[in-house]
PDB file of N, CA and C in Angstrom:
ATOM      1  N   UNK A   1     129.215 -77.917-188.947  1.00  0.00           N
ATOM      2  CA  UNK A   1     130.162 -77.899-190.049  1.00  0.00           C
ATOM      3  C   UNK A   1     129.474 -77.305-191.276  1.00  0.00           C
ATOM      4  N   UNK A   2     129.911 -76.173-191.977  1.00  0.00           N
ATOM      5  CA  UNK A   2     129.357 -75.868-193.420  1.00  0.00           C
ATOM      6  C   UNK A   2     130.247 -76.785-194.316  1.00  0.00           C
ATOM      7  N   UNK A   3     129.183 -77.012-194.808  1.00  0.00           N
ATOM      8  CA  UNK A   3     128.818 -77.709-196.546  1.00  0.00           C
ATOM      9  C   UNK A   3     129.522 -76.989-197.056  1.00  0.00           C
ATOM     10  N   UNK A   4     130.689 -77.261-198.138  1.00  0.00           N
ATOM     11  CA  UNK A   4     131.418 -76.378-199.061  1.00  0.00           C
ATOM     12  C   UNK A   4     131.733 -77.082-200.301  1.00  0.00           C
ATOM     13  N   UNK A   5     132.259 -78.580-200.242  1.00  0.00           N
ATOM     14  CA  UNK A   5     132.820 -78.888-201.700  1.00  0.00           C
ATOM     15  C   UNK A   5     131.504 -80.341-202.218  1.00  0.00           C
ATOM     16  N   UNK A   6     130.863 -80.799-200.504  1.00  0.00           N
ATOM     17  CA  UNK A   6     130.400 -82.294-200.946  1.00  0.00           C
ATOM     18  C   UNK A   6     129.780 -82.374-202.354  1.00  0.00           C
ATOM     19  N   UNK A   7     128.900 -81.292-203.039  1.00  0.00           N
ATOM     20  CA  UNK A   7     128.461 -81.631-204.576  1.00  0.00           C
ATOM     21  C   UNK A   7     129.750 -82.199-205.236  1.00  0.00           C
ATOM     22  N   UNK A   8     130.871 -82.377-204.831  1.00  0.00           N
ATOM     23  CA  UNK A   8     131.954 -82.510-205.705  1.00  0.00           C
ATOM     24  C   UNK A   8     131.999 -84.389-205.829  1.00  0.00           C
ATOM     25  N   UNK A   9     131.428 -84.807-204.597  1.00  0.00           N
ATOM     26  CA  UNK A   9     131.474 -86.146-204.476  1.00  0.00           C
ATOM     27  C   UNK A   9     130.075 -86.820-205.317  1.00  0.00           C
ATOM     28  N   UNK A  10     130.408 -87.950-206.041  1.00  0.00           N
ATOM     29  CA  UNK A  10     129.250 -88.150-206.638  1.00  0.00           C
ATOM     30  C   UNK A  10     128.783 -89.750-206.383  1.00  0.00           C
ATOM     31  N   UNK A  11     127.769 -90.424-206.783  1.00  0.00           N
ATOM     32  CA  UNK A  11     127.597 -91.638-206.600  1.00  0.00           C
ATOM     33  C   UNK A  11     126.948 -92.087-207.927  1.00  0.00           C
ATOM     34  N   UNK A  12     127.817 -93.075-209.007  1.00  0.00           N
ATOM     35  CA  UNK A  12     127.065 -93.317-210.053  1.00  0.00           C
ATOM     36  C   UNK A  12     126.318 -94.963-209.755  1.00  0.00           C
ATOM     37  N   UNK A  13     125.842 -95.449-210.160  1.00  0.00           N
ATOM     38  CA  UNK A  13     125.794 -97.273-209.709  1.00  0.00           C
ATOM     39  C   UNK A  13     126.770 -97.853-211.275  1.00  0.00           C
ATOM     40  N   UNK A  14     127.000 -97.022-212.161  1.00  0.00           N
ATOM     41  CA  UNK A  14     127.061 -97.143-213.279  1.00  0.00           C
ATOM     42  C   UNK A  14     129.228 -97.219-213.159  1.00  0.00           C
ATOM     43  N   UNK A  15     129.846 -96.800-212.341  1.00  0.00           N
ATOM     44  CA  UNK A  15     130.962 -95.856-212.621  1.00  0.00           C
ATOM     45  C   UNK A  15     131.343 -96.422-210.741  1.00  0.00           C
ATOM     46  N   UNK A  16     132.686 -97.555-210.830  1.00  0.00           N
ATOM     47  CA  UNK A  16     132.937 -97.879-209.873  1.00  0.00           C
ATOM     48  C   UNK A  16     132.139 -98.334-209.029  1.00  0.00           C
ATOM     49  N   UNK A  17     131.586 -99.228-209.630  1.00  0.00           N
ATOM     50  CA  UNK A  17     130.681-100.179-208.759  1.00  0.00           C
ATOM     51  C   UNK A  17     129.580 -99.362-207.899  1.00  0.00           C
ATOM     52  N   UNK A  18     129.457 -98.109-207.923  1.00  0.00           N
ATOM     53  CA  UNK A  18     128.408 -97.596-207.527  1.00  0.00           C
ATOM     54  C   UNK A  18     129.320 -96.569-206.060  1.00  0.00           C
ATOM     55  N   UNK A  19     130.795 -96.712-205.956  1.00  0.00           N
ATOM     56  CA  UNK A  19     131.795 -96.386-204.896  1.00  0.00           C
ATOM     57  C   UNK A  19     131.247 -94.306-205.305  1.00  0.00           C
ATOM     58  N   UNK A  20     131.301 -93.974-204.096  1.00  0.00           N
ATOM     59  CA  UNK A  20     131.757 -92.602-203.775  1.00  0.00           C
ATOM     60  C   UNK A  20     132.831 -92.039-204.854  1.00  0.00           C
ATOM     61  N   UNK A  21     132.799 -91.297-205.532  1.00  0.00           N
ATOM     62  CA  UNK A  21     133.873 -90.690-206.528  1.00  0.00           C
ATOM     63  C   UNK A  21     134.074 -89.036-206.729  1.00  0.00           C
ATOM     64  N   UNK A  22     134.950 -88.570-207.225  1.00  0.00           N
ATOM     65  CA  UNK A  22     135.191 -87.511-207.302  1.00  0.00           C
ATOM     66  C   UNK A  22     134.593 -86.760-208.785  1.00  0.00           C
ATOM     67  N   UNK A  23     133.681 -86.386-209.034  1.00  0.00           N
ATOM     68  CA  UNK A  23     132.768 -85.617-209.845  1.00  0.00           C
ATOM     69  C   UNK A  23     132.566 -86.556-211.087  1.00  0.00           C
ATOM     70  N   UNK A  24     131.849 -87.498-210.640  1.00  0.00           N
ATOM     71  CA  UNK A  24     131.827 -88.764-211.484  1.00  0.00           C
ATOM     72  C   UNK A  24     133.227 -89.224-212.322  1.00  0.00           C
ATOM     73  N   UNK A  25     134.152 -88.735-212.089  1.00  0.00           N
ATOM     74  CA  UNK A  25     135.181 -89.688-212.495  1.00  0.00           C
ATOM     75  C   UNK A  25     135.490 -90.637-211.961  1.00  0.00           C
ATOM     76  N   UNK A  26     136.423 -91.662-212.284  1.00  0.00           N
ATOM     77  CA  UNK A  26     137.184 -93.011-212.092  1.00  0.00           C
ATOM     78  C   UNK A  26     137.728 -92.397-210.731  1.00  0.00           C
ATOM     79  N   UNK A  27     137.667 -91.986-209.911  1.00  0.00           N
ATOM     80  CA  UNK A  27     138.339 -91.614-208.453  1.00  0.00           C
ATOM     81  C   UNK A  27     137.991 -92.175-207.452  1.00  0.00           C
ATOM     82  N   UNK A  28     138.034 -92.978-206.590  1.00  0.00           N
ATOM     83  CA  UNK A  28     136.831 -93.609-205.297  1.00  0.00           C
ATOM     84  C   UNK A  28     137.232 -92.616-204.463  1.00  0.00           C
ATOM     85  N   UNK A  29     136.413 -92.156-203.668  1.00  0.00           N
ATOM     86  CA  UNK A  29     137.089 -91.730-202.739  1.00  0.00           C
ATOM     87  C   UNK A  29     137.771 -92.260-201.758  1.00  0.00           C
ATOM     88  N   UNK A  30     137.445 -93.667-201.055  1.00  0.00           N
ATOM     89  CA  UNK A  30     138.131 -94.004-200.573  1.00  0.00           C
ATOM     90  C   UNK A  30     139.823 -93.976-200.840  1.00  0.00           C
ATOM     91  N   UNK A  31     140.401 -94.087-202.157  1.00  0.00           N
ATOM     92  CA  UNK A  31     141.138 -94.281-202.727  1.00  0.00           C
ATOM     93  C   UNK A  31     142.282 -92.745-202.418  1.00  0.00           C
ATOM     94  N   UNK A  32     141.671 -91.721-202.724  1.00  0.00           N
ATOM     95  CA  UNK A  32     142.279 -90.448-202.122  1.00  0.00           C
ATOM     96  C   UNK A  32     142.159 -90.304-200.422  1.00  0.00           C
ATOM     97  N   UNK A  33     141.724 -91.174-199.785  1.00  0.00           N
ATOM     98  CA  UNK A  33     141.788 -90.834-198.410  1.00  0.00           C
ATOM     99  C   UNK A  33     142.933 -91.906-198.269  1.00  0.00           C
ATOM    100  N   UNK A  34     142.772 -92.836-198.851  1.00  0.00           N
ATOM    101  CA  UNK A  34     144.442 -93.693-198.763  1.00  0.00           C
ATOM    102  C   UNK A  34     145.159 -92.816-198.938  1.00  0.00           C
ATOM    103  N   UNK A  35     145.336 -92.440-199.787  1.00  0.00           N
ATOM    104  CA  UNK A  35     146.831 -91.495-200.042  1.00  0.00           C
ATOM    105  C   UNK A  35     147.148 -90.548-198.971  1.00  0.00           C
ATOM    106  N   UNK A  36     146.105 -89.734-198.358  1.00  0.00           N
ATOM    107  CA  UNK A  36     146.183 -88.995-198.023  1.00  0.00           C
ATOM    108  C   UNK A  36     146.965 -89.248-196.469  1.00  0.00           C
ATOM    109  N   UNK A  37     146.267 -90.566-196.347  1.00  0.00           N
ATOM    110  CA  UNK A  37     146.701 -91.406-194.825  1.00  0.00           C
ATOM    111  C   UNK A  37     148.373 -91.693-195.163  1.00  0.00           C
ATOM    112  N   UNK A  38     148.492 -92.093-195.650  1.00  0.00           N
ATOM    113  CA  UNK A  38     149.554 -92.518-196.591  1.00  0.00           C
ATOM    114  C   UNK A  38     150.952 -91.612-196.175  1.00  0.00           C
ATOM    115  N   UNK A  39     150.512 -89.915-195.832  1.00  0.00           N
ATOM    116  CA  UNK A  39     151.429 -89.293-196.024  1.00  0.00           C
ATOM    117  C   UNK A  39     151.421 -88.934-197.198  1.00  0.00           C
ATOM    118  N   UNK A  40     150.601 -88.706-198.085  1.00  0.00           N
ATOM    119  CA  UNK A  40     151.079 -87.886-199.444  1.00  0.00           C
ATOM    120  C   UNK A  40     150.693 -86.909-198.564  1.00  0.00           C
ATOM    121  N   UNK A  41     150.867 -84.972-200.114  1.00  0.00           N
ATOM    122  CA  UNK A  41     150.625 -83.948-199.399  1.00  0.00           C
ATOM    123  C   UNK A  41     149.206 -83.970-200.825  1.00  0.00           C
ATOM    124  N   UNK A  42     148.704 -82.679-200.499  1.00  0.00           N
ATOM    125  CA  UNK A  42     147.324 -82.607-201.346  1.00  0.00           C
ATOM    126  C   UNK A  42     148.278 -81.888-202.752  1.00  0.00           C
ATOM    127  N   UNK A  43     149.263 -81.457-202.678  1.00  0.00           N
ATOM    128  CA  UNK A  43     149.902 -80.703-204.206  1.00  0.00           C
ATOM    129  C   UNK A  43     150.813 -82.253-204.325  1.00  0.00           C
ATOM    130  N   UNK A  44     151.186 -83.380-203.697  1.00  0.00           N
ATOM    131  CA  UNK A  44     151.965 -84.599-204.379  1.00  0.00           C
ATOM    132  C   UNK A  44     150.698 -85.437-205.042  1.00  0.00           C
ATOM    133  N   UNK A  45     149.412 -85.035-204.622  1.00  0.00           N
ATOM    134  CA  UNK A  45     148.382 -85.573-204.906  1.00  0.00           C
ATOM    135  C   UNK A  45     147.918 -85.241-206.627  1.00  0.00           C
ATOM    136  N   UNK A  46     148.195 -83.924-206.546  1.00  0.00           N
ATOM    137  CA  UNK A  46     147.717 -83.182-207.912  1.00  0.00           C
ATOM    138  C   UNK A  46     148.472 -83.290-208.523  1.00  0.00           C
ATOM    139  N   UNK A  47     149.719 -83.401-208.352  1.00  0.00           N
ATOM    140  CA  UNK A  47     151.045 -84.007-209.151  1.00  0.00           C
ATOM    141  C   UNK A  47     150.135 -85.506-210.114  1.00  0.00           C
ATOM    142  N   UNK A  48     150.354 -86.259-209.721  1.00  0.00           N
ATOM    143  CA  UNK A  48     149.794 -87.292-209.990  1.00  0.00           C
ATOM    144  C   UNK A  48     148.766 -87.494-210.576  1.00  0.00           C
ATOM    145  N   UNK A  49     147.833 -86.758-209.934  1.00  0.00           N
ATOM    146  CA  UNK A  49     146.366 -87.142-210.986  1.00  0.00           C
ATOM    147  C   UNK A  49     146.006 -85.661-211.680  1.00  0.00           C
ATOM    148  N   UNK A  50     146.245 -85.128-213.037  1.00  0.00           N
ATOM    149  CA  UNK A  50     146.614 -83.844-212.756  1.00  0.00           C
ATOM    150  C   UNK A  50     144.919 -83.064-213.503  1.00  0.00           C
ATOM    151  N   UNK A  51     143.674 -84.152-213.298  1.00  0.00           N
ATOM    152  CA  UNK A  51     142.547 -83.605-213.666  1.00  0.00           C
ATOM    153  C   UNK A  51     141.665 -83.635-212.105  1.00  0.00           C
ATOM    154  N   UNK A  52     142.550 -83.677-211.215  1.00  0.00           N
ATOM    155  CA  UNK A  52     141.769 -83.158-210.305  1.00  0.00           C
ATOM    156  C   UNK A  52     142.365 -81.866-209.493  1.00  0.00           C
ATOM    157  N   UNK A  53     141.546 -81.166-208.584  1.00  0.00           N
ATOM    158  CA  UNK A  53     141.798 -80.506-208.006  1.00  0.00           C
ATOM    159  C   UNK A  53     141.924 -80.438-206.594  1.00  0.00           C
ATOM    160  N   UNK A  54     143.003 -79.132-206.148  1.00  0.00           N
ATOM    161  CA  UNK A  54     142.903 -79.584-204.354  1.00  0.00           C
ATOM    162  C   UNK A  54     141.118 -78.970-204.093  1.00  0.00           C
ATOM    163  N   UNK A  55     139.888 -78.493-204.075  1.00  0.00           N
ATOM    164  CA  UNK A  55     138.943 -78.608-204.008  1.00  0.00           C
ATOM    165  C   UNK A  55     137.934 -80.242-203.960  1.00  0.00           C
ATOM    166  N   UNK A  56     138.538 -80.919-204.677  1.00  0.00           N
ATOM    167  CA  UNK A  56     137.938 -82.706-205.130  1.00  0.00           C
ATOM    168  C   UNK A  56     138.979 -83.059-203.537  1.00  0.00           C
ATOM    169  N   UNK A  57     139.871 -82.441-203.315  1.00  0.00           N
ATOM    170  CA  UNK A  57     140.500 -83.354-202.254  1.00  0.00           C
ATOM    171  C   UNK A  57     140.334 -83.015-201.076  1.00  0.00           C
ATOM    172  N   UNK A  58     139.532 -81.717-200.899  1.00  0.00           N
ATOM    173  CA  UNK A  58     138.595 -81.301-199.570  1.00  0.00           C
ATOM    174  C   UNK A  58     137.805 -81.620-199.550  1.00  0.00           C
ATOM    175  N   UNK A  59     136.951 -82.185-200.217  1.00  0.00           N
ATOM    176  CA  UNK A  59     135.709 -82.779-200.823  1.00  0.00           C
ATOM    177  C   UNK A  59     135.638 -83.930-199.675  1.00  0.00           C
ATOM    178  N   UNK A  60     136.880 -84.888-200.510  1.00  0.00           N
ATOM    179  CA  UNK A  60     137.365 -86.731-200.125  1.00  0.00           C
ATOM    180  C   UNK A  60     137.570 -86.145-198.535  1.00  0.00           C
ATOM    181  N   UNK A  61     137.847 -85.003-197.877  1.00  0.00           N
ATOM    182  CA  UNK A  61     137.887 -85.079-196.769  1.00  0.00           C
ATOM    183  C   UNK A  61     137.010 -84.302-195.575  1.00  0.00           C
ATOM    184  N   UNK A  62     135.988 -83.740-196.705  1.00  0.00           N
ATOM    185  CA  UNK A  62     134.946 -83.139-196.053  1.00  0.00           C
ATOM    186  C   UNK A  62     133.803 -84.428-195.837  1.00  0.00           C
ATOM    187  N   UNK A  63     134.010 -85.317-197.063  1.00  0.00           N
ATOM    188  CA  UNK A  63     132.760 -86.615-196.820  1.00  0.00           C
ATOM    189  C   UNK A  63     133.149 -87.515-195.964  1.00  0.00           C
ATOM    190  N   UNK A  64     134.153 -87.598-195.637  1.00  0.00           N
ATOM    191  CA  UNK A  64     134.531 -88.351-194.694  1.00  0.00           C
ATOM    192  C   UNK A  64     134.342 -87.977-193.065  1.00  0.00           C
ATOM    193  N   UNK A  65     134.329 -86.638-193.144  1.00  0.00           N
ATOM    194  CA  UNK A  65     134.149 -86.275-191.768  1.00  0.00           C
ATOM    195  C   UNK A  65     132.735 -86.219-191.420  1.00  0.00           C
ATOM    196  N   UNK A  66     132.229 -86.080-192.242  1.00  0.00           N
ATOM    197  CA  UNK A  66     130.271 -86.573-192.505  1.00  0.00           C
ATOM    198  C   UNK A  66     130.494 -87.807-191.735  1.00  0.00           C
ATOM    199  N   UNK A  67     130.549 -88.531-192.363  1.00  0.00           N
ATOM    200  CA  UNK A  67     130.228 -89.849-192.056  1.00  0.00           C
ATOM    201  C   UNK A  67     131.193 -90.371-190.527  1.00  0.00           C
ATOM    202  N   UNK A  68     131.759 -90.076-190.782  1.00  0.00           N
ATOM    203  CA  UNK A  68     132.214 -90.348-189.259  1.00  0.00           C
ATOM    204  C   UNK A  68     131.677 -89.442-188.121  1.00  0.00           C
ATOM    205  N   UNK A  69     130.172 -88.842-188.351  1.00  0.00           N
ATOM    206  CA  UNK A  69     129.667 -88.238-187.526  1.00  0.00           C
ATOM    207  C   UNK A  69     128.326 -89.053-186.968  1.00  0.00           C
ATOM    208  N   UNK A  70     128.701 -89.973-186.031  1.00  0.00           N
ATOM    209  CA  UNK A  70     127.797 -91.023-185.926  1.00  0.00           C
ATOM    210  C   UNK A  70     127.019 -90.764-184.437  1.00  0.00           C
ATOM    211  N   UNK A  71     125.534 -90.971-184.221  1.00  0.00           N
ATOM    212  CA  UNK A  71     125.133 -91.079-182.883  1.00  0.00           C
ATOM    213  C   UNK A  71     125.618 -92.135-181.843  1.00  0.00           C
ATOM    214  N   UNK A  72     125.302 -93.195-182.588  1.00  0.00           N
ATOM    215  CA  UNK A  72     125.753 -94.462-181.780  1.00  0.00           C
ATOM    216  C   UNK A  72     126.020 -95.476-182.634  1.00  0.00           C
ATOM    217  N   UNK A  73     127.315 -96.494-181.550  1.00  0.00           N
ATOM    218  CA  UNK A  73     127.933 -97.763-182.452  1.00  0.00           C
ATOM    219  C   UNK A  73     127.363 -99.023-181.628  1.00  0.00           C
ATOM    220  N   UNK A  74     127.342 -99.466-182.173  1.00  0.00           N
ATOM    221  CA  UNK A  74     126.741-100.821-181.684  1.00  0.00           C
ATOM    222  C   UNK A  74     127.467-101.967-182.024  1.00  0.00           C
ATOM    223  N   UNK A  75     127.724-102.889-181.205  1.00  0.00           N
ATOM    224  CA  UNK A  75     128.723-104.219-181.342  1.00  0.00           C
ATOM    225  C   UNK A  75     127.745-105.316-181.794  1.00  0.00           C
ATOM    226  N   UNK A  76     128.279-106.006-183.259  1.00  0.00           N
ATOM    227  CA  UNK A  76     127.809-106.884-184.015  1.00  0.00           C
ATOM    228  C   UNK A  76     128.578-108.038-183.218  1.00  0.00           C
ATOM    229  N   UNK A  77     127.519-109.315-182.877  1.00  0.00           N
ATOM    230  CA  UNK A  77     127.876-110.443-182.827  1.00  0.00           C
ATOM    231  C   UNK A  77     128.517-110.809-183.564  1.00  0.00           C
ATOM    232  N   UNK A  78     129.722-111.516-182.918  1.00  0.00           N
ATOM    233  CA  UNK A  78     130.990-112.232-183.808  1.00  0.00           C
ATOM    234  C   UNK A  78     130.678-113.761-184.271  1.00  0.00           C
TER     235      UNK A  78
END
């Protein structure tokens, strides 16, 4: 996979509890991958928050596909 927007994702400890955000703003990312699950579209998205961009929202879905790139899962005792 090429790297294209992730600098866009930032991590402050300072700014949302230290959560994944969209270029150090108030954004979690988690928060735009809700929506996105949600059924919004990425332009009902920009509607709404109108200081971000659809770039910040390839971003929320380029880091996500990172991380769900795992070797192995392992089952935690219940």
């Amino acid at each position: 996979m090429i790297v294209k927007y992730l600098s866009r994702i930032t991590i402050n400890p300072d700014i949302c509890h230290g959560k994944p955000t969209i270029r150090g703003l108030r954004y979690p990312v988690e928060n735009m991958l809700e929506l996105l699950a949600s059924g919004m579209t990425i332009p009902e998205i920009l509607n709404d928050y109108e200081d971000l961009e659809k770039e910040d929202l390839l971003a929320c879905l380029e880091y996500a596909a990172q991380l769900s790139q795992v070797k192995n899962i392992y089952r935690i005792a219940s």
